[in-house]
N, C-alpha and C. Protein backbone atom coordinates (compact mmCIF):
# COMPACT_ATOMS: atom_id res chain seq x y z
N UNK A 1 7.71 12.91 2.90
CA UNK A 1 7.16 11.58 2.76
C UNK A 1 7.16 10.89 4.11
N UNK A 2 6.27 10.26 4.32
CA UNK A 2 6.36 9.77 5.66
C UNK A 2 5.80 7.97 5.97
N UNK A 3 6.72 7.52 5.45
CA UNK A 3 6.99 5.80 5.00
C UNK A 3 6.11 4.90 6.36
N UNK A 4 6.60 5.65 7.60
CA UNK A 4 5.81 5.27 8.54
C UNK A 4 4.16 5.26 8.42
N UNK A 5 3.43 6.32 8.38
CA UNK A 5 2.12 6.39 8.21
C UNK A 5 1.77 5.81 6.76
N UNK A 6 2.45 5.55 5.93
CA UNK A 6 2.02 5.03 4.51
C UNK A 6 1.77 3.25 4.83
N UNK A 7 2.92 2.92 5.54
CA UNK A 7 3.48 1.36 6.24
C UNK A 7 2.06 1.25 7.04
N UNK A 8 1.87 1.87 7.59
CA UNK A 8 0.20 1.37 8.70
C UNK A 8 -1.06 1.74 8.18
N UNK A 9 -1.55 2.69 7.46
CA UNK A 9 -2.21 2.42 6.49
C UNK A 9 -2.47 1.05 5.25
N UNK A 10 -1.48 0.91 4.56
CA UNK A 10 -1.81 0.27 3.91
C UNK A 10 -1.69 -1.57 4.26
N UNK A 11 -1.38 -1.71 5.87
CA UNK A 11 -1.36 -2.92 6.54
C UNK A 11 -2.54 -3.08 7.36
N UNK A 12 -3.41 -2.04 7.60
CA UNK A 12 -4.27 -1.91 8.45
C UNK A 12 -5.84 -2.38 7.50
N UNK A 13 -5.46 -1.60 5.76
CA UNK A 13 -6.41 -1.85 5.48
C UNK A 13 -6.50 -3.31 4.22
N UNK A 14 -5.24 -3.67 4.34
CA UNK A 14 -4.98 -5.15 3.67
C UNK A 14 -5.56 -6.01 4.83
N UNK A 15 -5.73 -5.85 6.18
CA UNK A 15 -6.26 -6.99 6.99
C UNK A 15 -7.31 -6.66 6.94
N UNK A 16 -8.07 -5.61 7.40
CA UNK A 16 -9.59 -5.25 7.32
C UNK A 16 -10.36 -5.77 6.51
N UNK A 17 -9.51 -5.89 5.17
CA UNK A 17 -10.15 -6.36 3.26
C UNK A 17 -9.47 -7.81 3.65
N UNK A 18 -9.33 -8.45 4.72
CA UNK A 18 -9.16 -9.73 5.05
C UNK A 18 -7.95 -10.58 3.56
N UNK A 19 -7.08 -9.81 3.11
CA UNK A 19 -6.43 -9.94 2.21
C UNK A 19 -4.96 -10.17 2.41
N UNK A 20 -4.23 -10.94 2.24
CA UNK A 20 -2.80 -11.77 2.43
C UNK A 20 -1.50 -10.83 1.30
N UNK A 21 -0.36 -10.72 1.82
CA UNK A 21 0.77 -10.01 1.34
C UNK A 21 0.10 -10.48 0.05
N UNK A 22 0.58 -11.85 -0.26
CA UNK A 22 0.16 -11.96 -1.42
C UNK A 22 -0.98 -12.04 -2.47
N UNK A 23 -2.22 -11.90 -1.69
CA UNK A 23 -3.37 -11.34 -2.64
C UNK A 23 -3.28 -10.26 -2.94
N UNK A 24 -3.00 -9.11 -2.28
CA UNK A 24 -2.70 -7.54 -2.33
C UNK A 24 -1.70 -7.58 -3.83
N UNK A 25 -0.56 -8.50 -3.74
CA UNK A 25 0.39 -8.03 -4.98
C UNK A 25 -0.30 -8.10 -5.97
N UNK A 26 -1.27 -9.64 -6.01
CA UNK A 26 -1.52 -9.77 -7.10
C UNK A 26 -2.37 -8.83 -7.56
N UNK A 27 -3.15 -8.19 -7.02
CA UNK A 27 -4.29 -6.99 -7.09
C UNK A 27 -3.24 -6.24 -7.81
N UNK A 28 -2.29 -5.63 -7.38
CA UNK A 28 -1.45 -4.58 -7.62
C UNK A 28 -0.49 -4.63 -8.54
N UNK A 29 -0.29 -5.96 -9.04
CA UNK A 29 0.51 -5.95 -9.82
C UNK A 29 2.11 -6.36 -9.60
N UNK A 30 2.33 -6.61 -8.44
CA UNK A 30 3.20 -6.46 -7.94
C UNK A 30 4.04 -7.88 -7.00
N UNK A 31 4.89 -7.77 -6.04
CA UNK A 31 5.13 -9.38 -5.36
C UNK A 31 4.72 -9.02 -4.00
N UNK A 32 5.05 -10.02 -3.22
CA UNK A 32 4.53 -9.93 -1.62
C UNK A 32 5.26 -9.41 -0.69
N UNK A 33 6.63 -10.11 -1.82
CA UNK A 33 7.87 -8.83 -0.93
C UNK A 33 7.68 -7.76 -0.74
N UNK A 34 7.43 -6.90 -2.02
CA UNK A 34 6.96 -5.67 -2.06
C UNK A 34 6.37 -4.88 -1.12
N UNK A 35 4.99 -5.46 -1.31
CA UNK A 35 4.28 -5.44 -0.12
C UNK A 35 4.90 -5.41 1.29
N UNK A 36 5.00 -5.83 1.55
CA UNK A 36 6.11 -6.76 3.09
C UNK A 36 6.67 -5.38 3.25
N UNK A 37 7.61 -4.60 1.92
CA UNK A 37 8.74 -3.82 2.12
C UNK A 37 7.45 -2.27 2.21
N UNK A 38 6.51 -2.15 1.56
CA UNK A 38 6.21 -1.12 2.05
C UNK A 38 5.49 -1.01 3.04
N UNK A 39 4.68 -2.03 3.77
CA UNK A 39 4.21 -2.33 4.96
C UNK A 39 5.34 -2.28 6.32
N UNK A 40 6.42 -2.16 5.90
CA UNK A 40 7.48 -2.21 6.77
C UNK A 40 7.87 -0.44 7.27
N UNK A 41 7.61 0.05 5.55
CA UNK A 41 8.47 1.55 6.17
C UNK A 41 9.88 1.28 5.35
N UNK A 42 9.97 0.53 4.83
CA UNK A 42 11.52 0.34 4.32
C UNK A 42 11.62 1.26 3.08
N UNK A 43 10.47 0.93 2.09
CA UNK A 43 10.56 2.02 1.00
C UNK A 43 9.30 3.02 0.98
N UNK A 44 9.28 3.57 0.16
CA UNK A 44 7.77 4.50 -0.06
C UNK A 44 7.34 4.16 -1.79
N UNK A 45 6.67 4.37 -1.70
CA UNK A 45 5.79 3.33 -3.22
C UNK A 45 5.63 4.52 -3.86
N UNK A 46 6.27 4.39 -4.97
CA UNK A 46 6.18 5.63 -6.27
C UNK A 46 4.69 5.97 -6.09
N UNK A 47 4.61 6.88 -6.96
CA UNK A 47 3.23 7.92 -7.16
C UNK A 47 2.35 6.62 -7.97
N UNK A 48 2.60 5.96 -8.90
CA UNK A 48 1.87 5.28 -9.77
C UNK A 48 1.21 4.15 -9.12
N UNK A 49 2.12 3.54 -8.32
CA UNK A 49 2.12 2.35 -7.16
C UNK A 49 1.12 2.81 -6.35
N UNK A 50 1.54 3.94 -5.67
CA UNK A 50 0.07 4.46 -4.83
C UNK A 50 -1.12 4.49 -5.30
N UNK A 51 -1.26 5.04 -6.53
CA UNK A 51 -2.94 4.49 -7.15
C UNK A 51 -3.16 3.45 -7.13
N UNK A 52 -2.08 2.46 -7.47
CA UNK A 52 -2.79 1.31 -7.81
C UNK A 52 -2.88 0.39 -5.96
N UNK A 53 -2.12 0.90 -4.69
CA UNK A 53 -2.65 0.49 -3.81
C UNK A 53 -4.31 0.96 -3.17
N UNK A 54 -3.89 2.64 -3.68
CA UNK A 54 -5.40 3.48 -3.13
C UNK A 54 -6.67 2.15 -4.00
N UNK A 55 -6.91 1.83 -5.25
CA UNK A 55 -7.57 1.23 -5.91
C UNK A 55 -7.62 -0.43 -5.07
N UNK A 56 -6.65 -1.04 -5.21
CA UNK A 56 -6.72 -2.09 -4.55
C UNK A 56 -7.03 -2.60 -3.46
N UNK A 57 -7.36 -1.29 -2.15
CA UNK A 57 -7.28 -1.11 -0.89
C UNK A 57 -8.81 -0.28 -0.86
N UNK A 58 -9.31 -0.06 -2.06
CA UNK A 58 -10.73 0.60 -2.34
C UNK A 58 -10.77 1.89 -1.24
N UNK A 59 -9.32 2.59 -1.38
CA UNK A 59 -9.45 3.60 -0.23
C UNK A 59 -9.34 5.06 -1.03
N UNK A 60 -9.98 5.95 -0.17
CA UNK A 60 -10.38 7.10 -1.19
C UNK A 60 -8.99 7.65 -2.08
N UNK A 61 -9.51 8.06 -3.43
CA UNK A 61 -7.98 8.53 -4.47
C UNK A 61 -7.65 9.38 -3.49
N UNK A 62 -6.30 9.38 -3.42
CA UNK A 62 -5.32 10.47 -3.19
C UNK A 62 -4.96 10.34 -1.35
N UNK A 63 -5.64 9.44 -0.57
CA UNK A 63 -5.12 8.87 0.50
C UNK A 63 -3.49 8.75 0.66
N UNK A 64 -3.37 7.80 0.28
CA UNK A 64 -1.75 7.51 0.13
C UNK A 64 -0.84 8.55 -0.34
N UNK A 65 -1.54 8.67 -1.83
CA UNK A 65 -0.67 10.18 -2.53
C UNK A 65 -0.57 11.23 -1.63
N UNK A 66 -1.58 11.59 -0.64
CA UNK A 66 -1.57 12.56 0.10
C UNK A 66 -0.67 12.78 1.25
N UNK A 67 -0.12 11.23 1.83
CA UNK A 67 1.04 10.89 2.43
C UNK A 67 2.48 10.80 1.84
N UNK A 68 2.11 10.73 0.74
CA UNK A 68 3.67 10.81 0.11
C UNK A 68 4.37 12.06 -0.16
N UNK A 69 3.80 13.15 0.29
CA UNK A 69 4.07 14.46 0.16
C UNK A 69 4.68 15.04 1.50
């Protein structure tokens, strides 16, 4: 798993989609902390979590999943 490349991915393409910690949660289901914490590298976002960022982040399926391996 590699928390680093998951952390810049999914910060790179929350600004691109001009979208705030906390619009992203709400997309996702989730809080801003959250966000914050996997944008950091601190945790790695379960398998289920990753779909629902790949979806929210409109980035191709299995992007993320493909990093979590």
């Amino acid at each position: 798993m590699n928390s680093s490349e998951i952390a810049k991915l999914v910060k790179k393409w929350r600004i691109a989609l001009g979208l705030s910690q906390s619009q992203l949660g709400l997309i996702t289901g989730t809080s801003s902390s959250y966000i914050s914490y996997v944008e950091s590298g601190k945790i790695v976002p379960s398998l289920e979590f990753s779909y629902k960022l790949e979806l929210g982040l409109n980035l191709r399926n299995t992007e993320i999943t493909r990093l979590r391996n």
